[in-house]
C-alpha atoms as a PDB file:
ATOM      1  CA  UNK A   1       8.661   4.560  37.420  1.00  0.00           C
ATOM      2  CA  UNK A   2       7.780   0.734  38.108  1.00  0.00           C
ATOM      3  CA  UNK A   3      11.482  -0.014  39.514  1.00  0.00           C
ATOM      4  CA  UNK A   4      12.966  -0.360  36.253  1.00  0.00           C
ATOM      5  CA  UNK A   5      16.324   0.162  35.369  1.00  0.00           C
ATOM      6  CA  UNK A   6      17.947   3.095  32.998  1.00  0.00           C
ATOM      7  CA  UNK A   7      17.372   1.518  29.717  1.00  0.00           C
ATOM      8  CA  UNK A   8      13.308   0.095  30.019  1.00  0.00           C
ATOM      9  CA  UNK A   9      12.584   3.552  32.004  1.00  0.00           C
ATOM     10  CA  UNK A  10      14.333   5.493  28.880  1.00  0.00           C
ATOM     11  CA  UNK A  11      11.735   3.237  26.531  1.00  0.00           C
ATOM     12  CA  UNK A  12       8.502   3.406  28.654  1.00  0.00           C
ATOM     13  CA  UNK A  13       8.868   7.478  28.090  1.00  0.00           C
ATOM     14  CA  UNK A  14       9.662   7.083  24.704  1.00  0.00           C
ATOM     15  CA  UNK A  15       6.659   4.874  23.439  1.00  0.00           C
ATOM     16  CA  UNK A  16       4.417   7.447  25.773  1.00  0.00           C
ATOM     17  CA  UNK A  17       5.691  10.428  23.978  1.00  0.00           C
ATOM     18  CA  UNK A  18       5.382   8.524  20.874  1.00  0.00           C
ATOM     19  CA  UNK A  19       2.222   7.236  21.007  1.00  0.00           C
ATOM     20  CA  UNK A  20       0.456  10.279  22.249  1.00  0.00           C
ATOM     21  CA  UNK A  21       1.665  12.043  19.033  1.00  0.00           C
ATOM     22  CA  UNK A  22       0.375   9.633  17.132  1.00  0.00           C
ATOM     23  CA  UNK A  23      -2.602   9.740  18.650  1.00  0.00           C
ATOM     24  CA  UNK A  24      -2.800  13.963  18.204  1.00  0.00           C
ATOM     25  CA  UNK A  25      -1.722  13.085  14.509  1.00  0.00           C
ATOM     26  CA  UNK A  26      -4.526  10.519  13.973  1.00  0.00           C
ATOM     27  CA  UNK A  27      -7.130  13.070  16.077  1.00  0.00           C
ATOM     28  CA  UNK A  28      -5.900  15.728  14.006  1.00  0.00           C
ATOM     29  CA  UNK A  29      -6.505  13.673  10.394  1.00  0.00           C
ATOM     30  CA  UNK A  30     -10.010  13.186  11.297  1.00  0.00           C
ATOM     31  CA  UNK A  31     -10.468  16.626  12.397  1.00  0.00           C
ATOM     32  CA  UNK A  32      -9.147  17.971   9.475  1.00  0.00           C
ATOM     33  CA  UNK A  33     -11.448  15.554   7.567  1.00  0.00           C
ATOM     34  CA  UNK A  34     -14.594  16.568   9.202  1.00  0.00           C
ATOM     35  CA  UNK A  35     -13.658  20.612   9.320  1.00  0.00           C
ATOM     36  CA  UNK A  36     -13.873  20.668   5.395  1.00  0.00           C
ATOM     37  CA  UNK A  37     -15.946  18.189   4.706  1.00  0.00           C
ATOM     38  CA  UNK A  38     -13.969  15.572   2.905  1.00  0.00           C
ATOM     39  CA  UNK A  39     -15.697  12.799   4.534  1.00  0.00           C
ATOM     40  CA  UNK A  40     -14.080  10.163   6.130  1.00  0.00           C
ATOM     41  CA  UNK A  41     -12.964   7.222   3.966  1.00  0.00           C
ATOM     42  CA  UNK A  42     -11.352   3.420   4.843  1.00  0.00           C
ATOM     43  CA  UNK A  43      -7.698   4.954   4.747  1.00  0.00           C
ATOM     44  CA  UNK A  44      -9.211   6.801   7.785  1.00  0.00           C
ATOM     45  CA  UNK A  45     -10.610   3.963   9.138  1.00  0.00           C
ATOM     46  CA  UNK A  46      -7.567   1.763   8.929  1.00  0.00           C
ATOM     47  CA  UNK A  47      -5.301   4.520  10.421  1.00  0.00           C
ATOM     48  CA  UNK A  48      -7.383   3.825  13.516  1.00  0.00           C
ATOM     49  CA  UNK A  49      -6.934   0.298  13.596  1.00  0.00           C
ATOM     50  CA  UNK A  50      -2.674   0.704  13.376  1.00  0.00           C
ATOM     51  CA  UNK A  51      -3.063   3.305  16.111  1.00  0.00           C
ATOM     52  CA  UNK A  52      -4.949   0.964  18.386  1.00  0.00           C
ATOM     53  CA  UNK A  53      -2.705  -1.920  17.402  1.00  0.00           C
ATOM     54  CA  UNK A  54       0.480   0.010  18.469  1.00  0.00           C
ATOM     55  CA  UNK A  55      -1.177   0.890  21.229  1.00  0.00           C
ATOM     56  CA  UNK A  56      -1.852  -2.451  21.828  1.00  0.00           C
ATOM     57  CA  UNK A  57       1.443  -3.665  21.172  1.00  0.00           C
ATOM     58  CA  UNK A  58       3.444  -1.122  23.446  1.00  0.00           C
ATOM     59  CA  UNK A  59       1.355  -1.900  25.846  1.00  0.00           C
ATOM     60  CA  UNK A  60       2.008  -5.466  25.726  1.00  0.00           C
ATOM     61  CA  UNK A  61       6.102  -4.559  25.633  1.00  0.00           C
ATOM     62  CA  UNK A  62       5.631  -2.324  28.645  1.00  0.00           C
ATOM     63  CA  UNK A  63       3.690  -5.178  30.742  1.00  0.00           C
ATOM     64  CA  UNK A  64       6.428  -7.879  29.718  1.00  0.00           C
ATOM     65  CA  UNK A  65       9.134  -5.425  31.053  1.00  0.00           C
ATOM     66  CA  UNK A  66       7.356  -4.168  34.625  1.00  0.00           C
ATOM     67  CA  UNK A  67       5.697  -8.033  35.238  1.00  0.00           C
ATOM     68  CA  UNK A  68       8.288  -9.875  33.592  1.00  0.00           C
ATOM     69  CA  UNK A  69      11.770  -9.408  33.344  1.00  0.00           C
ATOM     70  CA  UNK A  70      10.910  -6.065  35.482  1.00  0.00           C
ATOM     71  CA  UNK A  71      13.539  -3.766  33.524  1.00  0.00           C
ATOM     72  CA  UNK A  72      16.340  -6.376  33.347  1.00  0.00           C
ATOM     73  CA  UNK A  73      17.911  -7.257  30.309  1.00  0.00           C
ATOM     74  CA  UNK A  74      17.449 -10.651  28.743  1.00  0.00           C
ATOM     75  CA  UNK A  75      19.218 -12.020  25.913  1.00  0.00           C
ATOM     76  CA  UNK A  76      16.168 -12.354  23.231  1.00  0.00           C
ATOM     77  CA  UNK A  77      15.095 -16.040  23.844  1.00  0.00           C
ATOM     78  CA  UNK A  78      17.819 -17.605  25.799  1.00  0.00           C
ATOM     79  CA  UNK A  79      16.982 -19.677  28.276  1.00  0.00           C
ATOM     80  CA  UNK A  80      20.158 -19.762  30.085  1.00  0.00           C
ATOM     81  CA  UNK A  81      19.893 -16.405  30.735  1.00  0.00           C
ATOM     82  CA  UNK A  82      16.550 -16.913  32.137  1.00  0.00           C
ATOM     83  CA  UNK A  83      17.242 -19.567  34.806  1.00  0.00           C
ATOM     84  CA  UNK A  84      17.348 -16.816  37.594  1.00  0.00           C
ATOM     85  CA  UNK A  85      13.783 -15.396  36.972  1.00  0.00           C
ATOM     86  CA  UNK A  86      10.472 -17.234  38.521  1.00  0.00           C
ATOM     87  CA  UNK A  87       8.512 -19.105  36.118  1.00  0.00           C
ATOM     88  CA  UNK A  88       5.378 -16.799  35.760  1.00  0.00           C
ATOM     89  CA  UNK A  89       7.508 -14.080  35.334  1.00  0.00           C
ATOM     90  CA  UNK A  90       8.917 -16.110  32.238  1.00  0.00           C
ATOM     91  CA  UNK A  91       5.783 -16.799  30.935  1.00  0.00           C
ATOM     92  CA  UNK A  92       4.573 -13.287  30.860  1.00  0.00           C
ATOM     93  CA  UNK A  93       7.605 -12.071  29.720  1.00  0.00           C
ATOM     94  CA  UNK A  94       7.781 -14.410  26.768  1.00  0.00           C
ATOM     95  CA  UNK A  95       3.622 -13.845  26.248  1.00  0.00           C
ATOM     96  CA  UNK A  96       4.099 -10.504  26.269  1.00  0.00           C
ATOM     97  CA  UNK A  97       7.323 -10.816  23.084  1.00  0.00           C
ATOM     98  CA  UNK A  98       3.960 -12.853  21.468  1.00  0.00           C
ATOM     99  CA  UNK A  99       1.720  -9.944  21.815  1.00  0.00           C
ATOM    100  CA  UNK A 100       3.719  -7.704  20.866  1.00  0.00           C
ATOM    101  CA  UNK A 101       5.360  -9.334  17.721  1.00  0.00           C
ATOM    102  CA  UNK A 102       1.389 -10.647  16.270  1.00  0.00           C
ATOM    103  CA  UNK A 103      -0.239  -6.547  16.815  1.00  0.00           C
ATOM    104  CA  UNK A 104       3.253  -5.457  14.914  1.00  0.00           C
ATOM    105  CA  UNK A 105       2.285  -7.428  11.773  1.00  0.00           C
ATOM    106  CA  UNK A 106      -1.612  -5.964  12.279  1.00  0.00           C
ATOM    107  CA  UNK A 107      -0.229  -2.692  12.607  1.00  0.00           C
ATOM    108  CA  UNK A 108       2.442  -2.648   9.783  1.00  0.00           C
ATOM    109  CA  UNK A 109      -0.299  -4.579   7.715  1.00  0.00           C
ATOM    110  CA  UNK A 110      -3.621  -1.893   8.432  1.00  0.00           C
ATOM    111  CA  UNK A 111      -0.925   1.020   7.852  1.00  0.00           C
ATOM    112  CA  UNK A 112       0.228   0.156   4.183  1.00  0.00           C
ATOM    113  CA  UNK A 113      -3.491  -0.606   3.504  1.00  0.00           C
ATOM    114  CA  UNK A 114      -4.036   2.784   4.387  1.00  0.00           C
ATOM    115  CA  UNK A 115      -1.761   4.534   2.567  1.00  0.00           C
ATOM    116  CA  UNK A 116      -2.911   2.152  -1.211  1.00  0.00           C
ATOM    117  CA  UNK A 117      -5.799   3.341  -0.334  1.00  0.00           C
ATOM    118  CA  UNK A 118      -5.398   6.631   0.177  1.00  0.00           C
ATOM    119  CA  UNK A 119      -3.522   6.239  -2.871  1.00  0.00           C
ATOM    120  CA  UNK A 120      -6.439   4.777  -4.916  1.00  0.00           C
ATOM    121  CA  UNK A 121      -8.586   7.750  -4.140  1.00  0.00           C
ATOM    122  CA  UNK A 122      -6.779  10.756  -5.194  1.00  0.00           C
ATOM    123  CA  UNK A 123      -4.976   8.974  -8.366  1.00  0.00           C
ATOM    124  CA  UNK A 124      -7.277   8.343 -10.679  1.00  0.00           C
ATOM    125  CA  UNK A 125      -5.119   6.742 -13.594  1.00  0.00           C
ATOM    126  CA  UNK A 126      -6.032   3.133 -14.491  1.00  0.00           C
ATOM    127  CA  UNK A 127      -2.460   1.754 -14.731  1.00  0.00           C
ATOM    128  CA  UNK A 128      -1.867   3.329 -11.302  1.00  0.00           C
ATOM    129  CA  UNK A 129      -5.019   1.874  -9.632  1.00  0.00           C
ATOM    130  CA  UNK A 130      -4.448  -1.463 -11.120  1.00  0.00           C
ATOM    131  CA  UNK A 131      -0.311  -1.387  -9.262  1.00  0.00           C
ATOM    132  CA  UNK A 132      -2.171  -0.153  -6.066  1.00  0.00           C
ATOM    133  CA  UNK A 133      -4.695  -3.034  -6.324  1.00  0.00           C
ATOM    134  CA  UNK A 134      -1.501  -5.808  -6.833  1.00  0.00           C
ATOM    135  CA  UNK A 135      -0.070  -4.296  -3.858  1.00  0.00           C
ATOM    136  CA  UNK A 136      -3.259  -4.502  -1.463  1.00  0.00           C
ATOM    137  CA  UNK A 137      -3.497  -8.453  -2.422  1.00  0.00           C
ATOM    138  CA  UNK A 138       0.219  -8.920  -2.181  1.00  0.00           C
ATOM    139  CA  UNK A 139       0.345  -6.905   0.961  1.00  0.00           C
ATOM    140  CA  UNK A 140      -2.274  -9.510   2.222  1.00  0.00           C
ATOM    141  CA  UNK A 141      -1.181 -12.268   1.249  1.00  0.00           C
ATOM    142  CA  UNK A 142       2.336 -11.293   3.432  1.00  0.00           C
ATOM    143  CA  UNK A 143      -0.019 -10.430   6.304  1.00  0.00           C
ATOM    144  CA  UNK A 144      -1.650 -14.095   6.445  1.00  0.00           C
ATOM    145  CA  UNK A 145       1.006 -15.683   5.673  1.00  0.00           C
ATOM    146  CA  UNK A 146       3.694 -14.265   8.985  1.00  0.00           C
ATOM    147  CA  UNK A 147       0.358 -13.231  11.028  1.00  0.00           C
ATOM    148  CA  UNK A 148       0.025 -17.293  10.857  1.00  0.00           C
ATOM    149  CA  UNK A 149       3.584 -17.544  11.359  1.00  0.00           C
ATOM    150  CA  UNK A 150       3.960 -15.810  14.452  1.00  0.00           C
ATOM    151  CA  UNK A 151       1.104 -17.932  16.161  1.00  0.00           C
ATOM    152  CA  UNK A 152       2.402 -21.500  15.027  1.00  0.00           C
ATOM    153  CA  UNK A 153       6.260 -20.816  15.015  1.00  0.00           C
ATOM    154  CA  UNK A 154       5.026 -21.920  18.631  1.00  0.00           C
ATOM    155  CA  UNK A 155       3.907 -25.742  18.630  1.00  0.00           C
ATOM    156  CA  UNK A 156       1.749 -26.417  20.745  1.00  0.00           C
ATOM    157  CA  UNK A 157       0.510 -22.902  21.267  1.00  0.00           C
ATOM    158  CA  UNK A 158       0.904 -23.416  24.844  1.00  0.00           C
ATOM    159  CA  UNK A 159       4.548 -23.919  24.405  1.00  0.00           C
ATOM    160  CA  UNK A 160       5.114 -20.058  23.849  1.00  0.00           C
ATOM    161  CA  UNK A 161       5.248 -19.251  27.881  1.00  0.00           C
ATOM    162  CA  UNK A 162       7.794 -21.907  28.051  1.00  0.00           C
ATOM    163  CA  UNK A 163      10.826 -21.142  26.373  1.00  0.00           C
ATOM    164  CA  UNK A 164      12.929 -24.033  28.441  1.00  0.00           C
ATOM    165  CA  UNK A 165      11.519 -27.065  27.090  1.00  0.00           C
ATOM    166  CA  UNK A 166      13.633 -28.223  24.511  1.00  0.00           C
ATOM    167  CA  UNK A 167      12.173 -28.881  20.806  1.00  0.00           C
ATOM    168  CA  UNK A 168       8.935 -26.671  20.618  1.00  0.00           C
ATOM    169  CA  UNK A 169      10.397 -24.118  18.760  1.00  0.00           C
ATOM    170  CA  UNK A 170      10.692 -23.363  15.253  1.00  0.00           C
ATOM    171  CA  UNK A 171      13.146 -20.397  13.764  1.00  0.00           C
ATOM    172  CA  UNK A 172      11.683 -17.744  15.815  1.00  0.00           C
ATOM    173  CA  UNK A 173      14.686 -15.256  14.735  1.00  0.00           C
ATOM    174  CA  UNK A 174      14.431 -16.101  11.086  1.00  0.00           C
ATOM    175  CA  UNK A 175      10.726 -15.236  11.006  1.00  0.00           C
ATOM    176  CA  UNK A 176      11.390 -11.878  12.506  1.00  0.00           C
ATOM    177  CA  UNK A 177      14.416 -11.322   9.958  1.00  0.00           C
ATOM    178  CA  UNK A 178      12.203 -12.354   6.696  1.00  0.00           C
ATOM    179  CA  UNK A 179       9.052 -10.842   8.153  1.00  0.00           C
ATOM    180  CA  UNK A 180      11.198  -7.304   8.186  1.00  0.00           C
ATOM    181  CA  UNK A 181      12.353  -7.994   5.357  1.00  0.00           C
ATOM    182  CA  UNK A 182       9.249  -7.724   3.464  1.00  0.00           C
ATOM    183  CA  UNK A 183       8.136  -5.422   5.840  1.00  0.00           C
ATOM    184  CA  UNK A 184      10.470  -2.784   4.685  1.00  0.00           C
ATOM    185  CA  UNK A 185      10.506  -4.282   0.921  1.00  0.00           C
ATOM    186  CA  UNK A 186       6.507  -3.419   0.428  1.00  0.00           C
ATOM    187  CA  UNK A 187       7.277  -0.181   2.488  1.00  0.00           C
ATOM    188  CA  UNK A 188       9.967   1.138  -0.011  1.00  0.00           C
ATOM    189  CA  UNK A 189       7.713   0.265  -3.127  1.00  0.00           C
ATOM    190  CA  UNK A 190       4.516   1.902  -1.325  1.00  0.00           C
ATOM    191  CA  UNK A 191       6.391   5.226  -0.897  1.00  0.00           C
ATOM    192  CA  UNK A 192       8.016   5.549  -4.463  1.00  0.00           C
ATOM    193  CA  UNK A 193       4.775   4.119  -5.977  1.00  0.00           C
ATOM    194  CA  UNK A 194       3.374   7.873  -6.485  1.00  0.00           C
ATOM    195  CA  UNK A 195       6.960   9.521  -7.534  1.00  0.00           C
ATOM    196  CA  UNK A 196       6.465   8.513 -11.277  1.00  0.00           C
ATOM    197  CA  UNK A 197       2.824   9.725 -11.720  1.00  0.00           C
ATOM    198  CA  UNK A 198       4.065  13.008  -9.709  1.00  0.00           C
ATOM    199  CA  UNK A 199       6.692  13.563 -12.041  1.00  0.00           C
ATOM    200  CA  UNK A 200       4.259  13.217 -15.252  1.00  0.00           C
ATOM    201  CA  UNK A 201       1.756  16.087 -13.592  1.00  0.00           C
ATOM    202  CA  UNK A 202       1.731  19.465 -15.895  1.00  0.00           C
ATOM    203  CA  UNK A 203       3.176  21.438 -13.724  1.00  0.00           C
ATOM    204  CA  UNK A 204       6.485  22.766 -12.674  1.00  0.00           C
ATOM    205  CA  UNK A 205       9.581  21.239 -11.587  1.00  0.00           C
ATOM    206  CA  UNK A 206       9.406  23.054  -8.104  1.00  0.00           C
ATOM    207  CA  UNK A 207       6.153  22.088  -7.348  1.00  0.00           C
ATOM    208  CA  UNK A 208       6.761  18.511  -8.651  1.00  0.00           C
ATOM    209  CA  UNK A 209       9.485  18.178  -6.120  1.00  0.00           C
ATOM    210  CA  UNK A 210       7.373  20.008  -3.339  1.00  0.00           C
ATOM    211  CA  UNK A 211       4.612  16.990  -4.072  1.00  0.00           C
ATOM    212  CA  UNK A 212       7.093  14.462  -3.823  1.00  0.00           C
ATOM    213  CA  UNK A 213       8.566  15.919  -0.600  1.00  0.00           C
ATOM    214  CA  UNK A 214       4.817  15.932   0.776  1.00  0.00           C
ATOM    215  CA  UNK A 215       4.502  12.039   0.135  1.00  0.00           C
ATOM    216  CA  UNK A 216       8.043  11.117   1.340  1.00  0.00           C
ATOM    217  CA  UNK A 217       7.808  13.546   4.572  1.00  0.00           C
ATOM    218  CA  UNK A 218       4.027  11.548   5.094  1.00  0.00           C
ATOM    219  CA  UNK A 219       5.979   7.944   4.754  1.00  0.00           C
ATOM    220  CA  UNK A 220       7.981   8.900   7.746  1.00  0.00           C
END
């Protein structure tokens, strides 16, 4: 499919497979929702929004590969290694690492929303709801801050289709490696956020673990 080579082709099925179950999954929540009548609340709403934004984003990966470096592989911002290609196909390669990078932070930002939220309506303890709210404005505040980031690491804006002229850049591989690093720091404290308050329900060992197996298999 498009010409591509082994590698991009084994991708391009890949995200498909991956993003029409997460589509099903998402179908199937608000199914679920509307079959017994739970109503459908702004974790819902925000699911939708990180399924459209990986969407968006593979999409975006997908059109950078066919239009841009067309399957090859290219050393992550190196222009030396891009001297062979045309310049548009540059450009849309490099606008298309952009795209993808600024509907990553949307999506990774909407999902945790979703799930302190979620969280926020089925715990009802105080102390809990008051560590969920921290989180949401914390979570925030990380989202503006690399969301603006990703679009000025690039100055001026224009600059970001052309990698080869010297200077416009700013640490375009350290923002990726701190962004993922909070990135996975807020993840790990969203999913054992609800393992304490599990553990102080009346009810048996067995079916405390069973909870916390629910929660953990859901953060996957």
């Amino acid at each position: 499919m498009f010409n591509l080579e082994p590698a991009p082709q084994r991708y391009l099925t890949t995200a498909f497979i991956c993003q029409s179950l997460s589509g099903t999954a998402v179908a199937l929540r608000f199914y679920c929702q509307i079959k017994f009548k739970n109503g459908i609340h702004i974790d819902d709403y925000l699911m939708v929004v990180t399924l459209l934004s990986t969407w968006a984003m593979n999409a975006a990966e997908i059109w950078g590969a066919v239009v841009g470096s067309r399957g090859q592989n290219i050393k992550d911002f190196d222009p030396k290694s891009m001297m062979v290609m045309e310049t548009a196909r540059i450009k849309a390669r490099l606008l298309s690492g952009m795209l993808y990078w600024v509907l990553y932070i949307v999506a990774a930002f909407t999902v945790k929303l979703s799930v302190l939220f979620f969280y926020r309506r089925i715990f009802a303890v105080p102390s809990f709801r008051n560590i969920s709210l921290r989180l949401i404005l914390l979570v925030t505040v990380w989202f503006v801050v690399f969301e603006a980031a990703a679009f000025f690491m690039c100055l001026p804006f224009s600059a970001f289709q052309n990698r080869l002229k010297a200077n416009r850049w700013g640490g375009v591989n350290l923002c990726v490696f701190v962004t993922g690093i909070f990135d996975a720091l807020f993840d790990s404290v969203i999913i054992v956020l609800p393992i304490r308050l599990v553990w102080t329900l009346q009810v048996g060992k067995a079916q405390k673990a069973a909870i916390i197996s629910i929660f953990l298999l859901a953060s996957m």
